[in-house]
Protein backbone atom coordinates (compact mmCIF):
# COMPACT_ATOMS: atom_id res chain seq x y z
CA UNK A 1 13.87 -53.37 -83.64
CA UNK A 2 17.45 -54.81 -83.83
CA UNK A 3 19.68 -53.37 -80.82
CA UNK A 4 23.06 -55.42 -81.73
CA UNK A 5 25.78 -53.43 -82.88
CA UNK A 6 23.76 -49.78 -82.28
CA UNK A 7 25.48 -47.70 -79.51
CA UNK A 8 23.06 -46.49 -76.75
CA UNK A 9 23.79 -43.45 -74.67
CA UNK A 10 22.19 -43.68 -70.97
CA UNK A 11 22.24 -40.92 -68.61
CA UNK A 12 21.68 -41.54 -64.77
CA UNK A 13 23.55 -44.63 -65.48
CA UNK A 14 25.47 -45.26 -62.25
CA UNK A 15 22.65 -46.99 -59.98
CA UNK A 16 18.50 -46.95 -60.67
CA UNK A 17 16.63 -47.44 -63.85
CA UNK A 18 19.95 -45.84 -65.85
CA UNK A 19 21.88 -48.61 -64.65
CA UNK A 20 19.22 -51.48 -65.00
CA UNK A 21 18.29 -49.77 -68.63
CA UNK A 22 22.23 -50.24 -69.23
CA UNK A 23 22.57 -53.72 -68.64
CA UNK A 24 19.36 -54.84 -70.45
CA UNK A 25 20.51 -52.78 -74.01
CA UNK A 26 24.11 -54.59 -73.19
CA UNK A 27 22.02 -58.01 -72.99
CA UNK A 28 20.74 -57.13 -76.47
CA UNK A 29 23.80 -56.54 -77.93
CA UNK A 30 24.17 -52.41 -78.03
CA UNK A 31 27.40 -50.76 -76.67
CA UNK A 32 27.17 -48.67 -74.18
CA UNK A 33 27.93 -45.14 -73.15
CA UNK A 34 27.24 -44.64 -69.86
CA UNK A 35 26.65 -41.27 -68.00
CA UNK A 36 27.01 -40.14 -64.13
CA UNK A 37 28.29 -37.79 -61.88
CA UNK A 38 29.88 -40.62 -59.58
CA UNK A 39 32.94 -42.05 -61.43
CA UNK A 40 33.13 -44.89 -58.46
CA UNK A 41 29.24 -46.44 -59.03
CA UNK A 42 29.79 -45.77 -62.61
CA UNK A 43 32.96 -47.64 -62.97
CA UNK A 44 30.69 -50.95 -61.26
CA UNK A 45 28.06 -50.32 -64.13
CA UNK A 46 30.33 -50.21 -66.58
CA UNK A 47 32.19 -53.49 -65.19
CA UNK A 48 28.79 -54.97 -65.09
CA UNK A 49 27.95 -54.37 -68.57
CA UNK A 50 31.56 -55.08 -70.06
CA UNK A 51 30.70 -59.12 -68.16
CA UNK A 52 27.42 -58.97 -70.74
CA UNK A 53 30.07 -58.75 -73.68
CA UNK A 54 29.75 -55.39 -74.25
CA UNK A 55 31.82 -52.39 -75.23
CA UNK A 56 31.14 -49.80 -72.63
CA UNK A 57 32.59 -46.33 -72.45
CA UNK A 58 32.08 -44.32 -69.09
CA UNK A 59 31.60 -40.89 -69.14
CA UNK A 60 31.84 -38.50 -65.99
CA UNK A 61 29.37 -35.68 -66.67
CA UNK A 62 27.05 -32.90 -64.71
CA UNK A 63 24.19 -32.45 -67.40
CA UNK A 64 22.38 -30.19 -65.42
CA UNK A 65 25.44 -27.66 -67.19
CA UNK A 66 25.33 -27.65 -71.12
CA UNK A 67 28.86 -26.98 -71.63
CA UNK A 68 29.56 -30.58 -69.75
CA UNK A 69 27.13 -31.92 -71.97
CA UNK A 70 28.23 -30.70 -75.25
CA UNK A 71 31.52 -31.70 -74.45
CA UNK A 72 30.78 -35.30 -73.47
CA UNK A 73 28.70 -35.78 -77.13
CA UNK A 74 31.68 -34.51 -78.97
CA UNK A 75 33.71 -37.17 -77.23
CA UNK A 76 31.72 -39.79 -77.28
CA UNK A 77 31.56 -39.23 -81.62
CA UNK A 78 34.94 -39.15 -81.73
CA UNK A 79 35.19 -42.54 -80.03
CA UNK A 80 32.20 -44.47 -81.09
CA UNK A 81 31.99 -42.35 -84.24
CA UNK A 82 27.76 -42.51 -83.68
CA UNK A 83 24.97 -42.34 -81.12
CA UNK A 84 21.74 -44.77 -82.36
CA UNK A 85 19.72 -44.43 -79.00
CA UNK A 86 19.78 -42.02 -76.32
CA UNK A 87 17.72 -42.61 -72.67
CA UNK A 88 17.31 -39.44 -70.43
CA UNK A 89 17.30 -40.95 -66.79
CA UNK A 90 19.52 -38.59 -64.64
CA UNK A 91 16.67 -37.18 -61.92
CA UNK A 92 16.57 -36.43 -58.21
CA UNK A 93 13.26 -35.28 -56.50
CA UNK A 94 12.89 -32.76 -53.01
CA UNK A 95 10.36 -33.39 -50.84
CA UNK A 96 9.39 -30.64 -49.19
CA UNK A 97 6.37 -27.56 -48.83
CA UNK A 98 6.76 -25.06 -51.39
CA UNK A 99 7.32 -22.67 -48.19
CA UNK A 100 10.40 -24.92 -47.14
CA UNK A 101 11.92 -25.34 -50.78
CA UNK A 102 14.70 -22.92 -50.90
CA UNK A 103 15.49 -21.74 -54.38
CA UNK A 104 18.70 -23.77 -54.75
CA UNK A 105 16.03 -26.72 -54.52
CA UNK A 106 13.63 -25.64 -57.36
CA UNK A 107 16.61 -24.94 -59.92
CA UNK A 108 18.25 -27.82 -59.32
CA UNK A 109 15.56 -29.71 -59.31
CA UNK A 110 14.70 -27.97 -62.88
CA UNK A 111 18.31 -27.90 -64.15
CA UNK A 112 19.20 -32.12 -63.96
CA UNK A 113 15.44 -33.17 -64.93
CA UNK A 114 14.36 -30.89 -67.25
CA UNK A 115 17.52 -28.79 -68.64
CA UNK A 116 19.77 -32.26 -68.31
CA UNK A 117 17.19 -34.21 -70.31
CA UNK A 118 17.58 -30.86 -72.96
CA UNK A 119 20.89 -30.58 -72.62
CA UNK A 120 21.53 -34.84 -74.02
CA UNK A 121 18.40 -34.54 -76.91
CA UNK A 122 19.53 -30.95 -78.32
CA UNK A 123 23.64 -32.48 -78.96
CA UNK A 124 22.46 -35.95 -79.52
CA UNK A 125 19.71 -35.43 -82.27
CA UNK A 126 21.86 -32.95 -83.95
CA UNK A 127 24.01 -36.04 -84.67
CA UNK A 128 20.74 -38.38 -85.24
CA UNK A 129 19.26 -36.26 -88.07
CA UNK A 130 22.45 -35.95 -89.87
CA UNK A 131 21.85 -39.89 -89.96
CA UNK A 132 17.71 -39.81 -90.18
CA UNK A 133 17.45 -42.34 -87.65
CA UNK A 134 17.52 -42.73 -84.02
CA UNK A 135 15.09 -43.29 -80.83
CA UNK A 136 15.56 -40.56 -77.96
CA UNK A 137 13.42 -42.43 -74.89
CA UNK A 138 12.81 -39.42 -71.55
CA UNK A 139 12.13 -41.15 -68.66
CA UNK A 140 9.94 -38.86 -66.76
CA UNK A 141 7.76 -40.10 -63.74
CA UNK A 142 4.15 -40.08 -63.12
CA UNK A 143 4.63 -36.73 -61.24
CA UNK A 144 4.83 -35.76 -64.93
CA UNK A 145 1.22 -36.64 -65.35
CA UNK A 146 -0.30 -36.15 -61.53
CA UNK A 147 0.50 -33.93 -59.47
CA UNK A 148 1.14 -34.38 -55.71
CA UNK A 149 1.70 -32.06 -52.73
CA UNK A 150 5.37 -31.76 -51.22
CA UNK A 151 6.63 -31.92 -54.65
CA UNK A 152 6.24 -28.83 -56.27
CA UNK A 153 9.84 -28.57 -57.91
CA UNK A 154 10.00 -31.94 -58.62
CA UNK A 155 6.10 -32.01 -60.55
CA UNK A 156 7.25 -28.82 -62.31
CA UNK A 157 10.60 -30.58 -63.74
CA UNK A 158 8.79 -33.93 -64.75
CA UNK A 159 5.80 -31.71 -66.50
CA UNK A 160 8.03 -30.25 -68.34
CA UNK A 161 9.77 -33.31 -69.44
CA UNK A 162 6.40 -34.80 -70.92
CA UNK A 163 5.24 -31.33 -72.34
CA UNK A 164 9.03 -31.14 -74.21
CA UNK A 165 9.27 -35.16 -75.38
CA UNK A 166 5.54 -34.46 -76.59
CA UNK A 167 6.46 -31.34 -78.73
CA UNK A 168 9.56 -32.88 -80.05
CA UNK A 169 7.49 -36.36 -81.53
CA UNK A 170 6.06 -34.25 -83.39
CA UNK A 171 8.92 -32.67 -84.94
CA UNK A 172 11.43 -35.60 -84.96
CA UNK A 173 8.60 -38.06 -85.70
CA UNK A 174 8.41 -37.23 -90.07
CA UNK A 175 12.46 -36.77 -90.18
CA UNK A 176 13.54 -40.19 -88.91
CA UNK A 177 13.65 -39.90 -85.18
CA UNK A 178 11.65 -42.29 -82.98
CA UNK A 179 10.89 -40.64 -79.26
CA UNK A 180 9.00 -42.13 -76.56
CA UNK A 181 7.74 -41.16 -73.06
CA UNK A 182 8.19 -43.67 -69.82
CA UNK A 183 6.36 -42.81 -66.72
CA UNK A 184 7.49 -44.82 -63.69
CA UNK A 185 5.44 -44.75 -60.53
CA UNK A 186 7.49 -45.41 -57.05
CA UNK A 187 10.33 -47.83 -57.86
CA UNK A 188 13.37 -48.80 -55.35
CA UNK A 189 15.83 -46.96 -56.46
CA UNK A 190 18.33 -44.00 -54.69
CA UNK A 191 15.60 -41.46 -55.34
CA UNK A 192 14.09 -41.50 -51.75
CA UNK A 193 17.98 -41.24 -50.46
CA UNK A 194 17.48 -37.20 -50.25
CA UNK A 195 17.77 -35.89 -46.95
CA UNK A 196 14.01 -34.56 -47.62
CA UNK A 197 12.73 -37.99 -47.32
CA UNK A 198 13.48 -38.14 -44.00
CA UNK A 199 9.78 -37.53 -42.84
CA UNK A 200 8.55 -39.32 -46.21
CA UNK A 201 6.03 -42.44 -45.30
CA UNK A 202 7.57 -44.02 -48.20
CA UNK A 203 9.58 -46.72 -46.19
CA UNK A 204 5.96 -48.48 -45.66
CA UNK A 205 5.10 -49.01 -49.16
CA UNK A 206 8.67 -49.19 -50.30
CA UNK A 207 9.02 -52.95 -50.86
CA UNK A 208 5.88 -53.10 -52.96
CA UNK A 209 7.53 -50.22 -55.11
CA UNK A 210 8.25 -51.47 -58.75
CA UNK A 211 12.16 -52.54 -58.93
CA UNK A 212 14.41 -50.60 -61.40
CA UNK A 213 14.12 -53.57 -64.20
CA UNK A 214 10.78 -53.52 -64.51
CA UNK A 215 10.85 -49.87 -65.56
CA UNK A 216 14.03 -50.53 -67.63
CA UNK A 217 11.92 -53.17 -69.37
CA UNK A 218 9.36 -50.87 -70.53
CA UNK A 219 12.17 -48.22 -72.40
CA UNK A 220 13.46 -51.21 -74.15
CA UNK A 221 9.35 -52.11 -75.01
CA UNK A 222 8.21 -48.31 -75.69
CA UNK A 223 11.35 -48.89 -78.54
CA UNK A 224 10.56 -52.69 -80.03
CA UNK A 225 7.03 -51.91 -80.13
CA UNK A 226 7.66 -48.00 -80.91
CA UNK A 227 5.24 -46.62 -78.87
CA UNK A 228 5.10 -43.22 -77.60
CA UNK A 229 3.82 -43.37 -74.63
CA UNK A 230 4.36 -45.69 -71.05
CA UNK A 231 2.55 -45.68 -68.15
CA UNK A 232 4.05 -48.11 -64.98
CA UNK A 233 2.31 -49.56 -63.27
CA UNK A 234 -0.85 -49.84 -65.63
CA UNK A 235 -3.41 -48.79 -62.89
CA UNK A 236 -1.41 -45.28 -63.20
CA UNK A 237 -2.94 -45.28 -66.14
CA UNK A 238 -6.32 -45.70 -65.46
CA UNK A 239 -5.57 -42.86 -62.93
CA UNK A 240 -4.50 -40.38 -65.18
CA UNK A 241 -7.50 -40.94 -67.90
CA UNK A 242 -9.95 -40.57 -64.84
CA UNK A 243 -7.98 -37.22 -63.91
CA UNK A 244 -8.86 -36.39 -67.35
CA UNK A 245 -12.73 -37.04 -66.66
CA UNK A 246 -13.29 -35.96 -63.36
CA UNK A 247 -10.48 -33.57 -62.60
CA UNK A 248 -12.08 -32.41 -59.24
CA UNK A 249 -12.65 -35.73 -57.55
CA UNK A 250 -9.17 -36.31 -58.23
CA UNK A 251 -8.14 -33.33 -56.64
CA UNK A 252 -10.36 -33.61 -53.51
CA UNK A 253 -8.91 -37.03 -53.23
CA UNK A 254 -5.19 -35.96 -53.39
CA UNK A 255 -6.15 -32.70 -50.58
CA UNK A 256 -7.49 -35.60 -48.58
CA UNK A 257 -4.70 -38.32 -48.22
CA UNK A 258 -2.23 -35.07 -48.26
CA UNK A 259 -4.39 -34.12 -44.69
CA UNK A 260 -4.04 -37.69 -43.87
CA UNK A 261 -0.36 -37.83 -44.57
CA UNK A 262 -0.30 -34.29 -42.53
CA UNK A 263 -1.53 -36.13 -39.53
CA UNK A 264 0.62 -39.12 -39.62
CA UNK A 265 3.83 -36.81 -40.02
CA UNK A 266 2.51 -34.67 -37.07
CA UNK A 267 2.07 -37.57 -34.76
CA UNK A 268 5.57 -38.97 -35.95
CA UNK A 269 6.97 -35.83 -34.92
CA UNK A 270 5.38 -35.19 -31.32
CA UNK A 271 6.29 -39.31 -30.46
CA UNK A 272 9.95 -38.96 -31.53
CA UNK A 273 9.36 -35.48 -29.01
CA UNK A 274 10.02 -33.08 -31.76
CA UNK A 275 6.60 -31.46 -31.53
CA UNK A 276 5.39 -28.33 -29.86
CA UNK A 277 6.35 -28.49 -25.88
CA UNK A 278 5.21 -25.68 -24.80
C-alpha cells in the first residue's frame, strides 16, 4: 500500500497509540488529521508530526456526541477536500465491580468506545464510498475478545467494537473499503490514569506492557498487508483460539486469578489501614 500523499484521520490522537499511529502514517508520507478532546496535548502531536514534514490539521472534537462528529468530517472535506484512511483510537476503560459502576460509567464508557468509533466510520465512509476506496482500521483491545472481571463496561464497549468492524467487512469489503481489527493487550499508555486504577495491580507488570508504537505498528501492518484481523501480543492469540476450545477452563482460570487478585487488593487495603477495624 502507498501512504504518501493519502490523508489519514486518527482519533485519540493527543497521547497513546493515536498519537504514536500519527507520527508513523506522517513518517510514511500521509497528512494528518488529528482528533482529541485536549487542544494543549494535541497541539504537541500535531507539532510533532508537522517536524516529520507533514501537513497536519488539528481538530478539537468529543466523538462520544455525533453532532461534534459530523461537524468535524464536514470540516475536515472542506479543507483537505478527502479522507483515504480513518483509525478509531479514542477509548478510556473503568475499573471497577459492576456493583460500584455507576451508570454515568457504563454510558460513557459505551458512548467514546463504541458510539465514538460509530460516530467517525458512519461520516467518514459516507465520503469513502463516494470514492470506492478507503481503509477504516478500529482499534479495539483484547477485552474485545476476553473478557475479564472489574471491567464490565469497558468488555461490553470493546465487544461491541469487534462485533460492529466484523459486520461492516463484510459490507464495505465488495464496494471498495478495506477494514481491519487491532487488538492491543496492556500497553503504557494514559489508559490506567483513571482514578479507578487506583487499587489496579497494574503498576507491577506495567513496564513489561507493550509501548504505544508497537501497537501503532501493527494498524499500519493490518493495512500494507490488508489483513483483517490483529492480535498483540501474539500469545493473546493463542489465548483466544484456546477460549474457543475449552471455554470453561478458561473461565475457571480467569474466576481464579480474579480470587487471587481479590486477596492481594484486600491485604493492600487492611496494610495501608483502610480495612475493617472493628
Amino acid at each position: 500500500m502507498e501512504f504518501r500523499g493519502k490523508v489519514a484521520l486518527v482519533t485519540g490522537a493527543s497521547s497513546g497509540i493515536g498519537r504514536a499511529t500519527a507520527l508513523a502514517l506522517a513518517d510514511r508520507g500521509c497528512d494528518l488529521v488529528l482528533v482529541g478532546r485536549d487542544r494543549e496535548r494535541l497541539s504537541k502531536t500535531k507539532a510533532e508530526v508537522v517536524k516529520t514534514g507533514a501537513r497536519a490539521l488539528a481538530a478539537v472534537c468529543d466523538v462520544s456526541t455525533h453532532r461534534n462528529v459530523r461537524d468535524m468530517v464536514s470540516i475536515v472535506l472542506k479543507e483537505l477536500g478527502k479522507i483515504d484512511i480513518l483509525v478509531n483510537c479514542a477509548g478510556f476503560g473503568v475499573y471497577k465491580t459492576f456493583e460500584s459502576h455507576t451508570m454515568e460509567d457504563i454510558e460513557g464508557q459505551m458512548k467514546t468506545n463504541f458510539f465514538g468509533t460509530v460516530y467517525c466510520t458512519k461520516e467518514v465512509v459516507a465520503h469513502m464510498l463516494e470514492r470506492g476506496k478507503g481503509h477504516v482500521v478500529n482499534v479495539a483491545s483484547m477485552a474485545g475478545k476476553l473478557s475479564f472481571p472489574n471491567y464490565s463496561g469497558y468488555c461490553a464497549s470493546k465487544f461491541a467494537v469487534v462485533g460492529f468492524t466484523e459486520s461492516i467487512y463484510h459490507e464495505l469489503k465488495p464496494r471498495g473499503i478495506n477494514v481491519h481489527l487491532v487488538c492491543p493487550a496492556g500497553t503504557q499508555t494514559a489508559f490506567f490514569n483513571h482514578p479507578s486504577f487506583e487499587g489496579h495491580p497494574h503498576r507491577v507488570h506495567y513496564t513489561e506492557m507493550m509501548m504505544p508504537e508497537e501497537v501503532a505498528a501493527k494498524v499500519i501492518d493490518s493495512m500494507e498487508r490488508n489483513i483483517f484481523e490483529i492480535h498483540i501480543p501474539l500469545m493473546e492469540s493463542v489465548i483466544v483460539k484456546a477460549k474457543s476450545v475449552f471455554p470453561t477452563l478458561f473461565r475457571q482460570i480467569q474466576q481464579q486469578r480474579h480470587l487471587a487478585r481479590q486477596t492481594q487488593e484486600n491485604e493492600r487495603k487492611f496494610t495501608k489501614g483502610e480495612g475493617d477495624k472493628r
